[in-house]
PDB file of N, CA and C in Angstrom:
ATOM      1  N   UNK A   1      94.715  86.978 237.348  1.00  0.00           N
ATOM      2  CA  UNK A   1      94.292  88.208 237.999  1.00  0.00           C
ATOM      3  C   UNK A   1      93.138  87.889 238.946  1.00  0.00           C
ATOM      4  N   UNK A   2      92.763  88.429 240.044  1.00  0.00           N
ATOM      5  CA  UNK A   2      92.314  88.333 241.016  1.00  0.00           C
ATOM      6  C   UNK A   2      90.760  89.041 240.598  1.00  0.00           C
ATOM      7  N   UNK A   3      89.907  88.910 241.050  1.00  0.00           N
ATOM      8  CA  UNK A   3      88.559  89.533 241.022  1.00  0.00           C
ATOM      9  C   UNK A   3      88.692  90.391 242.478  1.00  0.00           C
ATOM     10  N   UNK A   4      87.582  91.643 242.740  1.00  0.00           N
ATOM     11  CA  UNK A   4      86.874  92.248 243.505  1.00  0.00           C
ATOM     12  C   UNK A   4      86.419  90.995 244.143  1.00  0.00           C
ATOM     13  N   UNK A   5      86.208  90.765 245.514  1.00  0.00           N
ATOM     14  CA  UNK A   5      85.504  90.563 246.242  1.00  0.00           C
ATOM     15  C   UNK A   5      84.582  91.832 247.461  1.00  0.00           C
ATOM     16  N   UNK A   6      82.969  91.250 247.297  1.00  0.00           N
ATOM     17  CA  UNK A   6      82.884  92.404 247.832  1.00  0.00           C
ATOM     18  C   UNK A   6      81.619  92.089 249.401  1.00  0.00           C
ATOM     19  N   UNK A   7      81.752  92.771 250.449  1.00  0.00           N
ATOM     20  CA  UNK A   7      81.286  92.419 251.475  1.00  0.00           C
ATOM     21  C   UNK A   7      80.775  93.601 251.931  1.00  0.00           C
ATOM     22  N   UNK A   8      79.244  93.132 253.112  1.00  0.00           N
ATOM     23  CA  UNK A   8      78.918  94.180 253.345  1.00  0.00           C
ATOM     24  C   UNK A   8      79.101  94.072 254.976  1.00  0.00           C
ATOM     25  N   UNK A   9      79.451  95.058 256.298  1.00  0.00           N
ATOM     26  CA  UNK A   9      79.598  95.288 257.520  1.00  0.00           C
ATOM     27  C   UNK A   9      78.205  94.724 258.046  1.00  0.00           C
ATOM     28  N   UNK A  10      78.304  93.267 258.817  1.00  0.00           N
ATOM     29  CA  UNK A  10      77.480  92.804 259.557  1.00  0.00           C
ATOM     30  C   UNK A  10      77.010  93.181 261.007  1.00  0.00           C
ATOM     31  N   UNK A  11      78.243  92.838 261.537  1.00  0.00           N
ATOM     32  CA  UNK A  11      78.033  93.717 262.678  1.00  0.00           C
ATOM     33  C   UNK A  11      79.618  93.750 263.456  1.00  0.00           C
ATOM     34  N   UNK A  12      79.693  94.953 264.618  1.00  0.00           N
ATOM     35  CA  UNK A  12      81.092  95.770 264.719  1.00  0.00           C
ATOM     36  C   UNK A  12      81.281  95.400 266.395  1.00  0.00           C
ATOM     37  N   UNK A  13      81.971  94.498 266.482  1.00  0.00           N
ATOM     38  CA  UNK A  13      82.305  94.186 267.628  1.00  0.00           C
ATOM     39  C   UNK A  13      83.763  94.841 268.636  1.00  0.00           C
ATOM     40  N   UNK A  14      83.904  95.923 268.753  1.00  0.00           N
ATOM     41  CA  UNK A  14      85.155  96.529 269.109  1.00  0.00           C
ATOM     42  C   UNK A  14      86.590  96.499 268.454  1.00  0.00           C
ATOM     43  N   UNK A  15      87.311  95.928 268.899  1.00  0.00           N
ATOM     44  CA  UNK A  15      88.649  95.793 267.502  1.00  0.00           C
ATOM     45  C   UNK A  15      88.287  94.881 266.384  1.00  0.00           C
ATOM     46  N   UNK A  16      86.977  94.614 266.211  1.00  0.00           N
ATOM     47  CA  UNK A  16      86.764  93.857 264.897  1.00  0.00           C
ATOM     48  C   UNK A  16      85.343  93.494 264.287  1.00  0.00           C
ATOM     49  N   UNK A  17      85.755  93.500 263.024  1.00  0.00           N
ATOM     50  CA  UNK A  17      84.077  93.483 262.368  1.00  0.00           C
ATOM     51  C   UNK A  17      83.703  92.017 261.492  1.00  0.00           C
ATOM     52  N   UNK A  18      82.426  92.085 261.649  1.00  0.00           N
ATOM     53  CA  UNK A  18      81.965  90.761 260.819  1.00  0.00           C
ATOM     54  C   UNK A  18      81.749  91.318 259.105  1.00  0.00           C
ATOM     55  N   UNK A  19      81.881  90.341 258.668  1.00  0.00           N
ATOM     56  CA  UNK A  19      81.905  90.513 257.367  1.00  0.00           C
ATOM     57  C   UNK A  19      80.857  89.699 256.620  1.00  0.00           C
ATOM     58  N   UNK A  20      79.972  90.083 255.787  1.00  0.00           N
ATOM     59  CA  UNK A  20      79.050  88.790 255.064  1.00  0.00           C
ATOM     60  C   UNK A  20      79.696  89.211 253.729  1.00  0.00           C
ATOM     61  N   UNK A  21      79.862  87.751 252.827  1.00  0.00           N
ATOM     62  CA  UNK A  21      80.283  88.500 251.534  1.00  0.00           C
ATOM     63  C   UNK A  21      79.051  88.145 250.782  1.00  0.00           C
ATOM     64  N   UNK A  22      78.895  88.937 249.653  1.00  0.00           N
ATOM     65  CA  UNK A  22      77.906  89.478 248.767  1.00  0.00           C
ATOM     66  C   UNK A  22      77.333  88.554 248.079  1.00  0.00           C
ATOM     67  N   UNK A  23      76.382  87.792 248.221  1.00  0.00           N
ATOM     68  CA  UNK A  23      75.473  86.867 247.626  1.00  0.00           C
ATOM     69  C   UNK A  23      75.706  85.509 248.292  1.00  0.00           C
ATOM     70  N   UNK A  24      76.290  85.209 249.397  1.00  0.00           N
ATOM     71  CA  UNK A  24      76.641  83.942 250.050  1.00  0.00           C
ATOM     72  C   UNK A  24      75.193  83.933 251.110  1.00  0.00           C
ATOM     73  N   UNK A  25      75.052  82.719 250.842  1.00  0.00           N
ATOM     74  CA  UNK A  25      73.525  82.283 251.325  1.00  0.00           C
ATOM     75  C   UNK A  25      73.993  81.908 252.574  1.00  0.00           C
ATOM     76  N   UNK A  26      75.075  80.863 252.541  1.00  0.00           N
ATOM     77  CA  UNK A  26      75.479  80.419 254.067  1.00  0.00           C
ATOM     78  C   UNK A  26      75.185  80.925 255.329  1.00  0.00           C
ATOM     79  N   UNK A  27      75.175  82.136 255.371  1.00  0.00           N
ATOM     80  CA  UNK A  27      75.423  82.727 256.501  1.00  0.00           C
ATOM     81  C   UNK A  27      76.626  83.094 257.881  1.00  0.00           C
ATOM     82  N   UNK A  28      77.672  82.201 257.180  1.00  0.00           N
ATOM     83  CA  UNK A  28      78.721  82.839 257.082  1.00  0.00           C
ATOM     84  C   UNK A  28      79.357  84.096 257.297  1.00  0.00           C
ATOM     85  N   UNK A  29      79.792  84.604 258.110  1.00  0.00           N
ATOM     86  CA  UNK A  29      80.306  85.872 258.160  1.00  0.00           C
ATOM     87  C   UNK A  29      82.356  85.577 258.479  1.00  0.00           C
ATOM     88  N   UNK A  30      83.000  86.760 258.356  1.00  0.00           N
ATOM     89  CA  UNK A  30      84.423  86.990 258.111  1.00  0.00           C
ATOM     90  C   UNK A  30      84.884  87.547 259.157  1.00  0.00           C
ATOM     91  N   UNK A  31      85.670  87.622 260.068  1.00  0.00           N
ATOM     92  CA  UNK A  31      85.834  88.187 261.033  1.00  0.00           C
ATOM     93  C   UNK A  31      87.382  89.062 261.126  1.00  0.00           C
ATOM     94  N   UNK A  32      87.050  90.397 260.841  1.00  0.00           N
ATOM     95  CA  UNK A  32      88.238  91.082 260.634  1.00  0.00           C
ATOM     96  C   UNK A  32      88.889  91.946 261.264  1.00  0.00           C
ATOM     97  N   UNK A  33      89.903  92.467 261.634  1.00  0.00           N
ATOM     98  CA  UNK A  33      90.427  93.486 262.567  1.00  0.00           C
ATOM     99  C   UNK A  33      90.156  94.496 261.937  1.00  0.00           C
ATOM    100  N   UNK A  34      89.402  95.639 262.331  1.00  0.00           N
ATOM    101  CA  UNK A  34      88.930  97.215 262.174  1.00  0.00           C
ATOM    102  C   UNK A  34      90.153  97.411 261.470  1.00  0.00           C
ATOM    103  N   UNK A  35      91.598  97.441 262.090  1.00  0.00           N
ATOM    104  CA  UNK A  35      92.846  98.308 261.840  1.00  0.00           C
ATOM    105  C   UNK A  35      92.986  98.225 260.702  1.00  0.00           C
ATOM    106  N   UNK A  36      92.538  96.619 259.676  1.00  0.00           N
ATOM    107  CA  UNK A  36      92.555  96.551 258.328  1.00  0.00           C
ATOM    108  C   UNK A  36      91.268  97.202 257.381  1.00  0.00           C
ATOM    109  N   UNK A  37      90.218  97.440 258.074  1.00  0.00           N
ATOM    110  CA  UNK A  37      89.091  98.045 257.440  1.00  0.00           C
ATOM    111  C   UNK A  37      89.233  99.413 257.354  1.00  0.00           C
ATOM    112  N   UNK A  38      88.810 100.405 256.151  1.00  0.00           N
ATOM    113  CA  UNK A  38      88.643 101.818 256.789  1.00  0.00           C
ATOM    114  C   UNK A  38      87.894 102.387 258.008  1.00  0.00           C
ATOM    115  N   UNK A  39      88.505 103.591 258.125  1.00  0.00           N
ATOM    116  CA  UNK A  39      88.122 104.299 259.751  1.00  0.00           C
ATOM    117  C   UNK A  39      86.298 104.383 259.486  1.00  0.00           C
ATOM    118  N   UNK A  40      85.837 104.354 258.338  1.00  0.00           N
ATOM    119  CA  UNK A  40      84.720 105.392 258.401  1.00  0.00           C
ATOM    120  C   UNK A  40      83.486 104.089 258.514  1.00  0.00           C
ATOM    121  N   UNK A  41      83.604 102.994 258.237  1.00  0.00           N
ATOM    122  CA  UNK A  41      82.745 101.617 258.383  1.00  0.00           C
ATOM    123  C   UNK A  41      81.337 101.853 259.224  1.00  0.00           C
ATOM    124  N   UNK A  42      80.859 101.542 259.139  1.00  0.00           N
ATOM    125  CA  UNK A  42      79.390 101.252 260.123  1.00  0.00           C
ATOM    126  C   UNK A  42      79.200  99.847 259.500  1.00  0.00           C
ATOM    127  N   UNK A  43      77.989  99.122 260.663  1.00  0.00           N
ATOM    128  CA  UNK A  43      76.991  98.426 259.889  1.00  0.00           C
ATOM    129  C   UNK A  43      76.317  98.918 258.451  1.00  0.00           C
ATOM    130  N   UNK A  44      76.074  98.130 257.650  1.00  0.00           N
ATOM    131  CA  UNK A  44      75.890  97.734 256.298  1.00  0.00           C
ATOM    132  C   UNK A  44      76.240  98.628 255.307  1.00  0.00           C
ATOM    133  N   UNK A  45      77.515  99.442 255.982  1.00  0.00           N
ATOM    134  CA  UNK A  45      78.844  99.616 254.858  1.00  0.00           C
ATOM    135  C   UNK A  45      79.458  98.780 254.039  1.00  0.00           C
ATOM    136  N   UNK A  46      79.299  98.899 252.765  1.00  0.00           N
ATOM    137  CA  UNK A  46      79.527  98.297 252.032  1.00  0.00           C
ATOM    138  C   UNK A  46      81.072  98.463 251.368  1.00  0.00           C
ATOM    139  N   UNK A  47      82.045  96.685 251.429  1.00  0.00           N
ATOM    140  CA  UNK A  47      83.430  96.837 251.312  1.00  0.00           C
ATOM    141  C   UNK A  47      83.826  95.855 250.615  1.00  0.00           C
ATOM    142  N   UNK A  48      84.765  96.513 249.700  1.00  0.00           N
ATOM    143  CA  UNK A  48      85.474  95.973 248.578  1.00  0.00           C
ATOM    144  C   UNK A  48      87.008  95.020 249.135  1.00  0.00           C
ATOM    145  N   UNK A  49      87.264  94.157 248.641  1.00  0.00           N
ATOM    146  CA  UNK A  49      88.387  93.666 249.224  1.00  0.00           C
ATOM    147  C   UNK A  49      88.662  93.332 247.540  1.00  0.00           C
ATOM    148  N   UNK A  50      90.317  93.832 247.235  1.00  0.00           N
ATOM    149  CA  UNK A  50      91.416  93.456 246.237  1.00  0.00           C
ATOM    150  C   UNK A  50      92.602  93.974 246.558  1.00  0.00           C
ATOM    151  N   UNK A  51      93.333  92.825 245.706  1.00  0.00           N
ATOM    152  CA  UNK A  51      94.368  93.376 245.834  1.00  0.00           C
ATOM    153  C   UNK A  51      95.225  92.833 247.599  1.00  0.00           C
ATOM    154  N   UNK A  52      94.639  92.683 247.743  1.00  0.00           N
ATOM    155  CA  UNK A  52      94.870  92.611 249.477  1.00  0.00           C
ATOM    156  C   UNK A  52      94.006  93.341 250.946  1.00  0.00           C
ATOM    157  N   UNK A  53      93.656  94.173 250.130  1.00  0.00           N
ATOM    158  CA  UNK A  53      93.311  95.682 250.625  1.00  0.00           C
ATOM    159  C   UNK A  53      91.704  95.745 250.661  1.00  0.00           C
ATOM    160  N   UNK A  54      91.474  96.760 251.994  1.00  0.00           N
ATOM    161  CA  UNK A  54      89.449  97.023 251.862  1.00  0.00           C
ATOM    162  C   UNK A  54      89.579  98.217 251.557  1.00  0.00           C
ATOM    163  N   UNK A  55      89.067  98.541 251.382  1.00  0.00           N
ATOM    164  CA  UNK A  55      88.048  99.840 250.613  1.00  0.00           C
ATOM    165  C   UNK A  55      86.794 100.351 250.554  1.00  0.00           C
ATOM    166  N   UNK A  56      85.860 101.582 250.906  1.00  0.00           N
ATOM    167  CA  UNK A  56      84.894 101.778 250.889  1.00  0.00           C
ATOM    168  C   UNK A  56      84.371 101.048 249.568  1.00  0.00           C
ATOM    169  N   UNK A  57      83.205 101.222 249.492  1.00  0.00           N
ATOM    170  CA  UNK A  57      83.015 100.970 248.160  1.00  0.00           C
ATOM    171  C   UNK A  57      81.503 101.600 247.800  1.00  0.00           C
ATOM    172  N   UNK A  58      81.223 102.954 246.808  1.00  0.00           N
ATOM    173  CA  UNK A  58      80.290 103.832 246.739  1.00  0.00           C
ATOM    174  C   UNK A  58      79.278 103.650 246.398  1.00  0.00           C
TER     175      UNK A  58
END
Protein backbone atom coordinates (compact mmCIF):
# COMPACT_ATOMS: atom_id res chain seq x y z
CA UNK A 1 0.00 0.00 0.00
CA UNK A 2 1.12 3.31 -0.92
CA UNK A 3 1.54 6.20 1.73
CA UNK A 4 0.12 9.98 1.45
CA UNK A 5 2.60 12.00 0.04
CA UNK A 6 2.22 15.45 0.88
CA UNK A 7 3.38 18.88 -0.77
CA UNK A 8 3.01 22.32 -0.31
CA UNK A 9 2.35 25.06 -3.66
CA UNK A 10 5.75 26.79 -4.20
CA UNK A 11 5.16 28.85 -6.71
CA UNK A 12 2.38 29.02 -9.87
CA UNK A 13 3.76 29.53 -13.08
CA UNK A 14 0.72 29.59 -15.64
CA UNK A 15 -0.25 25.99 -16.86
CA UNK A 16 1.87 24.74 -14.02
CA UNK A 17 2.91 24.66 -10.46
CA UNK A 18 5.99 23.93 -8.40
CA UNK A 19 5.73 21.61 -5.85
CA UNK A 20 8.09 21.26 -2.57
CA UNK A 21 7.33 18.03 -0.82
CA UNK A 22 6.99 18.13 2.94
CA UNK A 23 10.16 17.92 4.94
CA UNK A 24 12.69 17.61 1.89
CA UNK A 25 15.63 19.81 2.71
CA UNK A 26 16.94 19.62 -0.91
CA UNK A 27 15.23 22.16 -2.28
CA UNK A 28 13.90 20.46 -4.84
CA UNK A 29 10.68 21.34 -6.17
CA UNK A 30 8.02 19.09 -8.63
CA UNK A 31 6.80 20.57 -11.51
CA UNK A 32 3.16 19.90 -12.30
CA UNK A 33 0.40 20.70 -14.75
CA UNK A 34 -2.43 22.87 -12.86
CA UNK A 35 -5.04 20.55 -14.99
CA UNK A 36 -3.85 17.75 -12.50
CA UNK A 37 -3.95 19.98 -9.33
CA UNK A 38 -7.28 21.32 -7.92
CA UNK A 39 -8.88 24.57 -9.36
CA UNK A 40 -8.71 26.30 -5.96
CA UNK A 41 -4.50 26.08 -5.29
CA UNK A 42 -2.58 29.25 -4.45
CA UNK A 43 0.90 29.53 -3.18
CA UNK A 44 1.44 27.61 0.08
CA UNK A 45 -1.66 25.50 -0.47
CA UNK A 46 -1.15 22.68 0.95
CA UNK A 47 -1.50 19.12 -1.31
CA UNK A 48 -1.94 15.67 -0.77
CA UNK A 49 -0.92 13.32 -3.53
CA UNK A 50 -2.38 9.32 -3.33
CA UNK A 51 -3.55 7.12 -4.98
CA UNK A 52 -2.52 8.90 -8.12
CA UNK A 53 -4.50 11.86 -7.44
CA UNK A 54 -3.99 15.68 -5.61
CA UNK A 55 -6.16 16.87 -3.30
CA UNK A 56 -6.62 19.84 -1.12
CA UNK A 57 -5.54 18.94 1.98
CA UNK A 58 -7.25 20.88 5.29
Amino acid sequence: MFEAVYYTVDSIDGDYANLRRDGDVSGETKLVARALLPAEIEVGSRIKYEMMQYSMEA
